[in-house]
Each structure stands twice: as C-alpha cells, then as structure tokens.
C-alpha atoms as a PDB file:
ATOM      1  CA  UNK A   1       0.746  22.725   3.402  1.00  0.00           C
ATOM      2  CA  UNK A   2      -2.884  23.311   2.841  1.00  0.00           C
ATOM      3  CA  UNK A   3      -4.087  26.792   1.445  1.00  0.00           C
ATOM      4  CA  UNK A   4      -1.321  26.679  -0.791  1.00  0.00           C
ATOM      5  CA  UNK A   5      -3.733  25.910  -4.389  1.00  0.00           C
ATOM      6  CA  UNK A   6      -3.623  21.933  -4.660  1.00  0.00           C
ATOM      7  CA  UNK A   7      -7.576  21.696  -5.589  1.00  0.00           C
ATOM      8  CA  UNK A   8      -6.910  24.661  -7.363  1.00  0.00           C
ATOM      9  CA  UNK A   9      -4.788  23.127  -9.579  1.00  0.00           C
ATOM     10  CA  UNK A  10      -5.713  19.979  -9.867  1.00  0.00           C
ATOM     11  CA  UNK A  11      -9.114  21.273 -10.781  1.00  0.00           C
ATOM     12  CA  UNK A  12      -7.281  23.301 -13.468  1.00  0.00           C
ATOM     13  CA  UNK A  13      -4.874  20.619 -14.737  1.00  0.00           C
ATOM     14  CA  UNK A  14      -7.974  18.464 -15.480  1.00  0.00           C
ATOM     15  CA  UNK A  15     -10.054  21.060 -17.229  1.00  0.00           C
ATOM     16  CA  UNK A  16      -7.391  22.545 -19.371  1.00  0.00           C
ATOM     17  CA  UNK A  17      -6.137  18.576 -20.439  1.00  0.00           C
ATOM     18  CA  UNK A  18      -9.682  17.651 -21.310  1.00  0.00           C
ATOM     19  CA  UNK A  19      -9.974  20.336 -23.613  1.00  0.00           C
ATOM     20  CA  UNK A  20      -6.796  19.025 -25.525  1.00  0.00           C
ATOM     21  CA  UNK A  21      -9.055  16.033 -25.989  1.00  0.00           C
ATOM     22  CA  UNK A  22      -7.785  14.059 -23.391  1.00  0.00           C
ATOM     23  CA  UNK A  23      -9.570  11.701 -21.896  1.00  0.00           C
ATOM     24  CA  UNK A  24      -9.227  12.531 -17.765  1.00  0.00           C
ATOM     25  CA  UNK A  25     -10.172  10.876 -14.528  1.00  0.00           C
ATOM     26  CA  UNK A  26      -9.927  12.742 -11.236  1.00  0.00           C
ATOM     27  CA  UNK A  27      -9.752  11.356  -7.958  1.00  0.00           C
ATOM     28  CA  UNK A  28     -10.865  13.395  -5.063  1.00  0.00           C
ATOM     29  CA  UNK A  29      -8.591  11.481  -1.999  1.00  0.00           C
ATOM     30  CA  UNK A  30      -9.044  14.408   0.312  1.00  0.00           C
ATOM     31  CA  UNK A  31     -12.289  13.721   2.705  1.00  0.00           C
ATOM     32  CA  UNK A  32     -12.605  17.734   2.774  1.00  0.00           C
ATOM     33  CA  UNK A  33     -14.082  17.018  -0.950  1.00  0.00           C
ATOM     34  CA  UNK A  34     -13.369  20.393  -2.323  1.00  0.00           C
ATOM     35  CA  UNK A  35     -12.166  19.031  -5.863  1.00  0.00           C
ATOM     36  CA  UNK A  36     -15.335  17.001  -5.810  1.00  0.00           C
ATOM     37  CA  UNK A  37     -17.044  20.650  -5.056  1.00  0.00           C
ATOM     38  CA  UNK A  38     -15.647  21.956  -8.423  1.00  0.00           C
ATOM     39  CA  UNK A  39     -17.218  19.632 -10.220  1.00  0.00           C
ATOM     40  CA  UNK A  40     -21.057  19.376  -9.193  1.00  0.00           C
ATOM     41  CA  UNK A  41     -20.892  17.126  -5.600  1.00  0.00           C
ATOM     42  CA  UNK A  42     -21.218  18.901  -2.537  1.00  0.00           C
ATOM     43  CA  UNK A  43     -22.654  16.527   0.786  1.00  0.00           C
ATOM     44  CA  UNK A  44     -23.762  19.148   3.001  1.00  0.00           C
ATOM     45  CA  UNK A  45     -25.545  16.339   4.953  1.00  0.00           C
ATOM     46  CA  UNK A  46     -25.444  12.482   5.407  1.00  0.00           C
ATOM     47  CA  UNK A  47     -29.155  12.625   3.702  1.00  0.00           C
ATOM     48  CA  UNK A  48     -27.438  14.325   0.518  1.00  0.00           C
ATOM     49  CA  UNK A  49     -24.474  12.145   0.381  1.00  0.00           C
ATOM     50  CA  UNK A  50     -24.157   9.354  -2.541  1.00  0.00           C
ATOM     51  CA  UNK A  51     -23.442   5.567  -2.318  1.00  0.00           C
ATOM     52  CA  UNK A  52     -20.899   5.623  -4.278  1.00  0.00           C
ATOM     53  CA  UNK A  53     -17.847   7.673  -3.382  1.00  0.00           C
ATOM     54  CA  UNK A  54     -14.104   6.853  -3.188  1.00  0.00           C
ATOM     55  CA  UNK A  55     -14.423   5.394   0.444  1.00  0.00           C
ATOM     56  CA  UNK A  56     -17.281   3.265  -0.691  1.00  0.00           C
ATOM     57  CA  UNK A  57     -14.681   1.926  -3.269  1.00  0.00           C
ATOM     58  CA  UNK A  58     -11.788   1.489  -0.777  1.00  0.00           C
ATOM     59  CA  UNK A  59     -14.335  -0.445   1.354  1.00  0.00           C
ATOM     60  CA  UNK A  60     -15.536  -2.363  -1.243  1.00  0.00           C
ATOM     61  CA  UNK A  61     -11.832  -3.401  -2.623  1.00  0.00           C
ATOM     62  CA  UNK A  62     -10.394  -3.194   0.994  1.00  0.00           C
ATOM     63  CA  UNK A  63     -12.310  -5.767   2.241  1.00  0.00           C
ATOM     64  CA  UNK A  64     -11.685  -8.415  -0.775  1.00  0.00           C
ATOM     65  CA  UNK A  65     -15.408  -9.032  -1.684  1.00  0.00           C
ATOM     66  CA  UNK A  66     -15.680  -6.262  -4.914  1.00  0.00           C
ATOM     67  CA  UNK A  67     -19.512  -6.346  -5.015  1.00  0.00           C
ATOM     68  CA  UNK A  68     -19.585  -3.847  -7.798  1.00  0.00           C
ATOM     69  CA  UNK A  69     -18.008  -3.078 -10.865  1.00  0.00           C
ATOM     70  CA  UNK A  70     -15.399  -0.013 -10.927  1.00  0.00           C
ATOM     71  CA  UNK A  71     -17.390   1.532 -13.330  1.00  0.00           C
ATOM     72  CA  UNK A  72     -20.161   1.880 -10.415  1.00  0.00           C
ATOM     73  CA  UNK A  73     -18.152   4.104  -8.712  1.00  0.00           C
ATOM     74  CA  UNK A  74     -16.789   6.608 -11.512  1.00  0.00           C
ATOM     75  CA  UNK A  75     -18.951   9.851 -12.324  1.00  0.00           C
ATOM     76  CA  UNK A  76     -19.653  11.183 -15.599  1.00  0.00           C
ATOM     77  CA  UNK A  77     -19.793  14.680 -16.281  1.00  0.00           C
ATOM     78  CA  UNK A  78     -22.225  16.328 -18.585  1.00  0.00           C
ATOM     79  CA  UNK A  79     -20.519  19.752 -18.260  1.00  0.00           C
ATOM     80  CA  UNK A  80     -17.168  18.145 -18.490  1.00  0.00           C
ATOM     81  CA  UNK A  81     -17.467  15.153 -21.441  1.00  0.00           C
ATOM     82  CA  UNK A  82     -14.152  14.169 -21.380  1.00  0.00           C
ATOM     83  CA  UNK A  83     -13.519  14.604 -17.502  1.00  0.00           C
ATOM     84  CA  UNK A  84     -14.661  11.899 -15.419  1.00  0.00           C
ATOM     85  CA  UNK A  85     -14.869  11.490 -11.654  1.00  0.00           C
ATOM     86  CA  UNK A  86     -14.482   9.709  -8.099  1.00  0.00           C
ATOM     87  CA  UNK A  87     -15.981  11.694  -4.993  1.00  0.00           C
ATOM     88  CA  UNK A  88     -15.238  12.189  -1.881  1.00  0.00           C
ATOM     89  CA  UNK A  89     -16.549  13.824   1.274  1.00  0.00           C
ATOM     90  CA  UNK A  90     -15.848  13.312   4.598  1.00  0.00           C
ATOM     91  CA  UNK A  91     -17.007   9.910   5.324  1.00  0.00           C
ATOM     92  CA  UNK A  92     -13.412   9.008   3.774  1.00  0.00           C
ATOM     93  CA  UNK A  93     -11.926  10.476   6.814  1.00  0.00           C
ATOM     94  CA  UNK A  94     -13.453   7.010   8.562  1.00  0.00           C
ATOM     95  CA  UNK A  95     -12.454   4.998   6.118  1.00  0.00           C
ATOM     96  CA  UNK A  96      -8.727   6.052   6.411  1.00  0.00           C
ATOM     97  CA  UNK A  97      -9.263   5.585   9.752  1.00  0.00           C
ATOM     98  CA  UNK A  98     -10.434   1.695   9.312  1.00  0.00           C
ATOM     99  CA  UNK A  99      -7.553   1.402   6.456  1.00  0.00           C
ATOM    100  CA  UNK A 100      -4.788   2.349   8.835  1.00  0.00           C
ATOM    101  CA  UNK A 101      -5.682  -0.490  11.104  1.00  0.00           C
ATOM    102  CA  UNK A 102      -4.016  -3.147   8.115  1.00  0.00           C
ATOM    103  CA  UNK A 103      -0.162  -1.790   7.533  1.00  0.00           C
ATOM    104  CA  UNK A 104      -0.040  -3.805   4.486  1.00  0.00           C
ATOM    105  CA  UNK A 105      -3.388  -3.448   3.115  1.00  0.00           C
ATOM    106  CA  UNK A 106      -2.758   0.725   3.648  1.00  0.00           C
ATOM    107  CA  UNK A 107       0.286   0.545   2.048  1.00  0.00           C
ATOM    108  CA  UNK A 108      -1.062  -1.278  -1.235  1.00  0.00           C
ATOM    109  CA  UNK A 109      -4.546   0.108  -1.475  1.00  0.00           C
ATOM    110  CA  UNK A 110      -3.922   3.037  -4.192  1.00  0.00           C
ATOM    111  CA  UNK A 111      -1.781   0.710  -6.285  1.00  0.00           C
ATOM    112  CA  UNK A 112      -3.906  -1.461  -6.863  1.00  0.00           C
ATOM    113  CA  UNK A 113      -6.751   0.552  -7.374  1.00  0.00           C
ATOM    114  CA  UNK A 114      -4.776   2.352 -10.012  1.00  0.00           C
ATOM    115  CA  UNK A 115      -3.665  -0.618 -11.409  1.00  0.00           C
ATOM    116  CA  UNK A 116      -7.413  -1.866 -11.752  1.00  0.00           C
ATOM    117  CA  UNK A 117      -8.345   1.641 -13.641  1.00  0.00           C
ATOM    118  CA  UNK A 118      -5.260   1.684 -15.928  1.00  0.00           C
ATOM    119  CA  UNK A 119      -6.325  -1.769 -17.324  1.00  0.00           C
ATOM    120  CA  UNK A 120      -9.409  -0.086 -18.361  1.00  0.00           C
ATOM    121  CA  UNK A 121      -6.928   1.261 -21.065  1.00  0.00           C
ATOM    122  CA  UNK A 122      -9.375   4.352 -21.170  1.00  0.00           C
ATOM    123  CA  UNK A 123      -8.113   7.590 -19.466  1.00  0.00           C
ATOM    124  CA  UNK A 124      -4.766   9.496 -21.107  1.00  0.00           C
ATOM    125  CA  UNK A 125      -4.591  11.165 -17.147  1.00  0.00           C
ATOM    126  CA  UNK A 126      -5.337  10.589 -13.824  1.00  0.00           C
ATOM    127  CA  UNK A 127      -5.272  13.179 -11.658  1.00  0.00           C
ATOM    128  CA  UNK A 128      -5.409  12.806  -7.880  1.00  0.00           C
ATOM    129  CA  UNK A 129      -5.741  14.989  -4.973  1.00  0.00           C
ATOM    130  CA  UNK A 130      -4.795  14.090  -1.598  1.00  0.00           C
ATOM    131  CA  UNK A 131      -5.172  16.326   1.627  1.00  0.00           C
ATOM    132  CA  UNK A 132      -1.707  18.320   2.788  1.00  0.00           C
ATOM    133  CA  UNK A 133      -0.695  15.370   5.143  1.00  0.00           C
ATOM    134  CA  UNK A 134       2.276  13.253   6.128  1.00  0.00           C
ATOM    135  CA  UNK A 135       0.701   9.570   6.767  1.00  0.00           C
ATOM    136  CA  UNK A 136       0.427   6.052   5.493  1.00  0.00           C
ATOM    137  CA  UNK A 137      -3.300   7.314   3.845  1.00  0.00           C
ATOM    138  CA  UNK A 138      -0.321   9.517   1.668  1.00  0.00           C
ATOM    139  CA  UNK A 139       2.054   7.240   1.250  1.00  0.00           C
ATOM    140  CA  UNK A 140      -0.113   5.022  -0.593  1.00  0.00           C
ATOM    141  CA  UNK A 141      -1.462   7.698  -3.208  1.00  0.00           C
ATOM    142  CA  UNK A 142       2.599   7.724  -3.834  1.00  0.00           C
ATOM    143  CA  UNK A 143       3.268   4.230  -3.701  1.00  0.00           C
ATOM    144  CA  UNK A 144       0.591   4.359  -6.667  1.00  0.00           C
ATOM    145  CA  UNK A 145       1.485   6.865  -8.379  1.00  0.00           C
ATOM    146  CA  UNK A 146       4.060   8.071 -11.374  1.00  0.00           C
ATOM    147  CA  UNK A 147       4.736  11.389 -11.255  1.00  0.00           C
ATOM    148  CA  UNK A 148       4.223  14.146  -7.598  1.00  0.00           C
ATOM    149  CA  UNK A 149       3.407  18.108  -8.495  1.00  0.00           C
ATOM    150  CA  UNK A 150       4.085  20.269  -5.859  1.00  0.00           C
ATOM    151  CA  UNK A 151       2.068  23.863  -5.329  1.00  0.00           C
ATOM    152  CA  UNK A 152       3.806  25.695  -3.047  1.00  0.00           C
ATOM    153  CA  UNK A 153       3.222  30.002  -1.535  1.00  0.00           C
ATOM    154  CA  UNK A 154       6.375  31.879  -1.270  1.00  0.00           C
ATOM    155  CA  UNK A 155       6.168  31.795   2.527  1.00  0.00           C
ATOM    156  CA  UNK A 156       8.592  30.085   5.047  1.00  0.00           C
ATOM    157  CA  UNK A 157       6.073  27.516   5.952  1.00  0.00           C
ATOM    158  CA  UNK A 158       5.031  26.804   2.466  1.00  0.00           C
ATOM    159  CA  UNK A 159       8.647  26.168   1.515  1.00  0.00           C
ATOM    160  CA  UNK A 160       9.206  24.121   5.018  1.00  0.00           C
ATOM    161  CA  UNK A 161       6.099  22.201   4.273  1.00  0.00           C
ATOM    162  CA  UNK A 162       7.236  21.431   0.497  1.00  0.00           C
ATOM    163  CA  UNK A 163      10.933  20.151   2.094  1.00  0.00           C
ATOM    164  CA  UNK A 164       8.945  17.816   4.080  1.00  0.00           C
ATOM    165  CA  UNK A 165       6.515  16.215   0.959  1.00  0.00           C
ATOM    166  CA  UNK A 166       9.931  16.256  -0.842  1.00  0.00           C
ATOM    167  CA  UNK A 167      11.490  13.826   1.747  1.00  0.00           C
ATOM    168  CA  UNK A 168       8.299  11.522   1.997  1.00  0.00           C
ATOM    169  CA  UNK A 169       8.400  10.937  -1.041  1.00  0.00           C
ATOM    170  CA  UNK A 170      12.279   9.788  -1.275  1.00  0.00           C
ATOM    171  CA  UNK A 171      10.961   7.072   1.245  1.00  0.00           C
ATOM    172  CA  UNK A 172       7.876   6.399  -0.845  1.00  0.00           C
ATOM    173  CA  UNK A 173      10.679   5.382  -3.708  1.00  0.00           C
ATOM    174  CA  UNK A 174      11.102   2.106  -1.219  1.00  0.00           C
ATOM    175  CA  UNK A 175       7.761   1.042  -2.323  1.00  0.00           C
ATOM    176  CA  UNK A 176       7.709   2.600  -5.440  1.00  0.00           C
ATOM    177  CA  UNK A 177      11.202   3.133  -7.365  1.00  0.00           C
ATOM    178  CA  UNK A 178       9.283   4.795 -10.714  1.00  0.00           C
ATOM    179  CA  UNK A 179       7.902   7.457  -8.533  1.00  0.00           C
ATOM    180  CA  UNK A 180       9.100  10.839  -9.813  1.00  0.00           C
ATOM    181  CA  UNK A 181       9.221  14.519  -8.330  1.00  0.00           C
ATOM    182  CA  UNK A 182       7.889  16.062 -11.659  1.00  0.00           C
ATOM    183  CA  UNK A 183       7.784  19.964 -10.702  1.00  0.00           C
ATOM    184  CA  UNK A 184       7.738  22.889  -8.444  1.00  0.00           C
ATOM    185  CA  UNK A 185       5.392  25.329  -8.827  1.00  0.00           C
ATOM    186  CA  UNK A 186       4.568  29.004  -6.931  1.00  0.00           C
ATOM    187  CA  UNK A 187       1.183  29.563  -6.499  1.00  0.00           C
ATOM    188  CA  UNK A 188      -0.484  32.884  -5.407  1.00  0.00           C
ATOM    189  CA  UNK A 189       2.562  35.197  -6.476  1.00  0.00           C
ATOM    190  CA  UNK A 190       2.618  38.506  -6.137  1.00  0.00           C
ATOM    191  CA  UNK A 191       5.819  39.334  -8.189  1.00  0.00           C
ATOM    192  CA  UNK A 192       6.009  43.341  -6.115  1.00  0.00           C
ATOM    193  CA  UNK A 193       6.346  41.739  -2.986  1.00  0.00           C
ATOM    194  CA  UNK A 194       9.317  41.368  -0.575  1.00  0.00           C
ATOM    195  CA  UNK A 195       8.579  37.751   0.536  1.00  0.00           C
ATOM    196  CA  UNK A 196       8.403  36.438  -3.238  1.00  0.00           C
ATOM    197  CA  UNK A 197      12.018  37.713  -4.237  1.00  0.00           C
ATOM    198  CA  UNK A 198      13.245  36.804  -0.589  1.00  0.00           C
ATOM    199  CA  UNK A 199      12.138  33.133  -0.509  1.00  0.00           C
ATOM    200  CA  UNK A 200      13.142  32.333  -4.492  1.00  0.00           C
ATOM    201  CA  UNK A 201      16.379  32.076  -4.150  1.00  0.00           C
ATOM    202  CA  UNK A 202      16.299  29.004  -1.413  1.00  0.00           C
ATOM    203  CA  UNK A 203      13.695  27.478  -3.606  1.00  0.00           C
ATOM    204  CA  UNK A 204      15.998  27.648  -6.833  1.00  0.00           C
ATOM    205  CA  UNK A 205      18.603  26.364  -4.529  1.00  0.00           C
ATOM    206  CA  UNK A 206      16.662  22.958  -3.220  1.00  0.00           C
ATOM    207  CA  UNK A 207      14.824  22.131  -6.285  1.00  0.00           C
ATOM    208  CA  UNK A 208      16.038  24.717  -9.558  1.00  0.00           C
ATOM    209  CA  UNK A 209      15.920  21.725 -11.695  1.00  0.00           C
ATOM    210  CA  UNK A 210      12.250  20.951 -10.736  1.00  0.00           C
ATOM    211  CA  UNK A 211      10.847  24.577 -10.607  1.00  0.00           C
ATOM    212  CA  UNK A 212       8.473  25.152 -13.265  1.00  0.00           C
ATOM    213  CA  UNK A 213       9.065  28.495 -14.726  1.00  0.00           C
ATOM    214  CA  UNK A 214       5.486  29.483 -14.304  1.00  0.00           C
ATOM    215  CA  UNK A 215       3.955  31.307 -11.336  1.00  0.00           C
ATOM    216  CA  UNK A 216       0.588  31.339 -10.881  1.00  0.00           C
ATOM    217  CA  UNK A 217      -0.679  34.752  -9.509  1.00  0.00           C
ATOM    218  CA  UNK A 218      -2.989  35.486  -7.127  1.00  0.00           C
ATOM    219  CA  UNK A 219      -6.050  36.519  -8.340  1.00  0.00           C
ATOM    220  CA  UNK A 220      -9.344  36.852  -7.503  1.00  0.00           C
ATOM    221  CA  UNK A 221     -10.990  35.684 -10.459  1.00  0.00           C
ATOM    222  CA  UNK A 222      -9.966  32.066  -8.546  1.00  0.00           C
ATOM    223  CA  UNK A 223     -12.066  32.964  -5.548  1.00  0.00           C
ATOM    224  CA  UNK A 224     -14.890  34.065  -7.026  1.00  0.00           C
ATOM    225  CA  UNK A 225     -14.785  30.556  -9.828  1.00  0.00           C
ATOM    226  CA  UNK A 226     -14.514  28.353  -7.102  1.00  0.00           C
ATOM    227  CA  UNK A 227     -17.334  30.089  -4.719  1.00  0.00           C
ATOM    228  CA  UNK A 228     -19.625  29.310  -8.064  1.00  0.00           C
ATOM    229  CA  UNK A 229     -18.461  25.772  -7.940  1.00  0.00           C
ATOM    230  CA  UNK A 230     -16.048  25.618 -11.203  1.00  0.00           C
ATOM    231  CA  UNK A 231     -12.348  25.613 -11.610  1.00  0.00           C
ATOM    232  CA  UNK A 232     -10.816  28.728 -12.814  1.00  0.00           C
ATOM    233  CA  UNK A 233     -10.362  27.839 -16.245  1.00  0.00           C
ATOM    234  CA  UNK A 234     -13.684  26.903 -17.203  1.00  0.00           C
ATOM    235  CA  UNK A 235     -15.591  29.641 -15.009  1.00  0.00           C
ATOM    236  CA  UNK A 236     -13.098  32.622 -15.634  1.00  0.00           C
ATOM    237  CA  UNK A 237     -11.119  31.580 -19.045  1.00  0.00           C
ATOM    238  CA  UNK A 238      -9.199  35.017 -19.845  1.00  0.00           C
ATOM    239  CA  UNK A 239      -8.450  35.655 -16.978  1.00  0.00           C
ATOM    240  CA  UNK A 240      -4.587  35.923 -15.449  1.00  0.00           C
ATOM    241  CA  UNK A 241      -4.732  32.779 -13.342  1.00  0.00           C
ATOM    242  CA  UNK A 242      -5.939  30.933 -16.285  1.00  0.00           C
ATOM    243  CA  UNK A 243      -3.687  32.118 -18.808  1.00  0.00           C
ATOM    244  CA  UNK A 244      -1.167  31.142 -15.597  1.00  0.00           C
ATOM    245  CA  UNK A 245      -2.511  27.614 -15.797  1.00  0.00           C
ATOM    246  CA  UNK A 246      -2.356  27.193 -19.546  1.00  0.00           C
ATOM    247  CA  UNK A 247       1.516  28.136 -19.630  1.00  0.00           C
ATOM    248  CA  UNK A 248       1.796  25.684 -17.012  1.00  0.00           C
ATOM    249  CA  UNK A 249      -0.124  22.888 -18.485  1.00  0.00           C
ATOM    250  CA  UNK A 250       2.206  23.242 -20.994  1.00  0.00           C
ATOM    251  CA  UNK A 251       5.348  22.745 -19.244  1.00  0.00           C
ATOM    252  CA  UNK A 252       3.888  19.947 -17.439  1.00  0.00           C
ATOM    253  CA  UNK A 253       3.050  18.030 -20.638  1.00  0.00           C
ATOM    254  CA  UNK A 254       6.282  18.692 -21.929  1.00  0.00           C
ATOM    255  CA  UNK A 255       8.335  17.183 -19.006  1.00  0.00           C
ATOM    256  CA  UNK A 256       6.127  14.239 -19.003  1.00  0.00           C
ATOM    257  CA  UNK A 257       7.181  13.509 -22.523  1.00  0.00           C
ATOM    258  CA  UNK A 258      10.663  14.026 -21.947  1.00  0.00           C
ATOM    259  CA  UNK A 259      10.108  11.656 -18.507  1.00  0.00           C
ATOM    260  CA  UNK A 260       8.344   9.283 -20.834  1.00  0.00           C
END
C-alpha cells in the first residue's frame, strides 16, 4: 500500500548502511521518483530531466544494443560517498509501459540487470524501491531480487495490502526459488492508540516469525527531513524515527547473516 513509509525506509536503510562503511547502491524503480528526491534529483520538467535515468537503462538493455557502459547510468553522491545511485522520474512510467508489451523480456529485465551490477563485485547492498503495485513491472524487481522488506501502518488496509505482496511473492518463488520474505515491519506507530493494539495481534498471527521487533513511530521530524530533500537519518539524526531506524538496521543485518 502506498503511504505506508517504503521511500522512507529505503532512504533510511541506505544512509544508516553507508555509514557502517558499506558500500550501497540504490535503485529508484518507482516513476513517482521520491527516493531519487532524497537524494539531490528532482525533474520538475522534461527540460530539467537527465539522460540517464533507470528507464534510459531498461531501454538501453531492453532493446539488446547496450550503447553505454552501466557505469553511465549510476550517480555518485558527494553528500553521500559511499551511497551511489540510479534515478528515476516519471518517464519510467512509459517505459514499463513499452516493457510490458514483451512477457518474457518483463519478466527477466531486473535479473539481469542485477546480475550485470553484482559482477561489478563493488556494492555490499543494493537497495531497491518499487511503487506499491501488483504487476509484471513488480514481479520482475522480485524475480531479481534476494531478500523482500515489508513496511506496513497498523490499519486494515495496510495489513490487507501486505497479505497481498506476501502472496505475490510466493508466485514470484516460480521464477525465483532464493527469493526470501526477510521481515515485517510497523511503520508510523503510535503505541496509545486503539488501532495499533487491535491490528497486532492478526499481524503476529500471519507473519510472528517475520515481524521485526522494531516499530518505527510516527514522527514529524520525517516530514519535515524529507520536505528538505534528505532521509531522516542524515537530516534529523537524534531524533525518535532515527533512533527507530538504527534498531532496525540492526535487526535487518542480523537476519541477513543468519539467512546467509
């Protein structure tokens, strides 16, 4: 479901690993862009909009010729050293669009695009973001992918929303056995309310071995980072959502080892 902190946290998870020293690529795969927004790329207008963006890769890859080097495509930080980057805006929406058109093509894309940056040996993470959708464009990001984190609000269509990602990706296995549910986390808890403590029980019931233990509270601090353009933990560092996000870093780590 969107609204629910995916940018949020992806935009988290790759600040707080590249400060560990970690070497981290993100991949913006939602044409809204936001993630791309939290770190220095906005295109408020075709005129403003760069070359070389992730649909600009898909078309380059998609359509066998590879005019340029991967490298062209990938975005280096100066505020973020160790965090590296492929945008997006909403010229990917079109590309999807043209992508869909080849079943088999759609299906493979992400793979081997991810296969093409892991032999670059480079990056400890990648991190990618996809829009809250159920389609083939999704589907491939899983097909490519090891491990799925899931941010979910304690409301009913949050939770209903979360069953149905948790389902896709069972049929994403098909195509990709080593894909992995890695964790369940609440985002925008307020502990005091009724909802919370009315919906957690259901959730411990469907997935109590994939909840992370913890919640990441809503907060303002987040609103006001992201409205200046930065995720939470580098804009507003002490703050609770960030001290959320650390705890949570940590448990993700962890369960990737043990995974691993």
């Amino acid at each position: 479901k969107g609204g629910v902190g995916k940018t949020t946290s992806a935009a988290a998870f790759a600040d707080l690993l590249s400060r560990r020293g970690n070497r981290v690529l993100v991949i913006d795969a939602d044409p809204q862009g936001n993630l791309s927004g939290r770190f220095g790329y906005s295109a408020d207008s075709p005129e403003q909009a760069i070359p070389n963006y992730l649909g600009s890769l898909i078309e380059d890859r998609f359509r066998g010729i590879q005019h340029q080097p991967l490298g062209y495509f990938i975005h280096h930080l100066d505020e973020f050293p160790r965090i590296d980057i492929i945008y997006a805006d909403i010229r990917l929406d079109g590309v999807y669009t043209m992508l869909s058109s080849d079943n088999i093509a759609s299906a493979t894309m992400f793979k081997k695009l991810f296969a093409e940056i892991r032999s670059m040996d480079f990056y400890d993470y990648i991190i990618i973001d996809a829009r809250p959708a159920v389609n083939n464009e999704v589907s491939s990001i899983f097909i490519g992918c090891d491990y799925v984190l899931i941010p979910i609000e304690a409301s009913w269509d949050s939770i209903v929303g979360a069953n149905t990602i948790f389902q896709f990706i069972a049929k994403s296995r098909d195509l990709n056995p080593k894909l992995k549910l890695l964790g369940v986390f609440f985002t925008k808890v307020q502990d005091r309310t009724t909802s919370f403590h009315t919906l957690l029980p259901m959730v411990k019931g469907n997935w109590d071995k994939n909840l992370f233990q913890t919640k990441i509270p809503r907060n303002q601090d987040v609103v006001n980072a992201e409205n200046d353009g930065y995720p939470v933990t580098y804009r507003k560092p002490a703050c609770k959502a960030s001290k959320a996000y650390i705890r949570l870093v940590d448990e993700v780590v962890n369960r990737i080892a043990q995974n691993d």
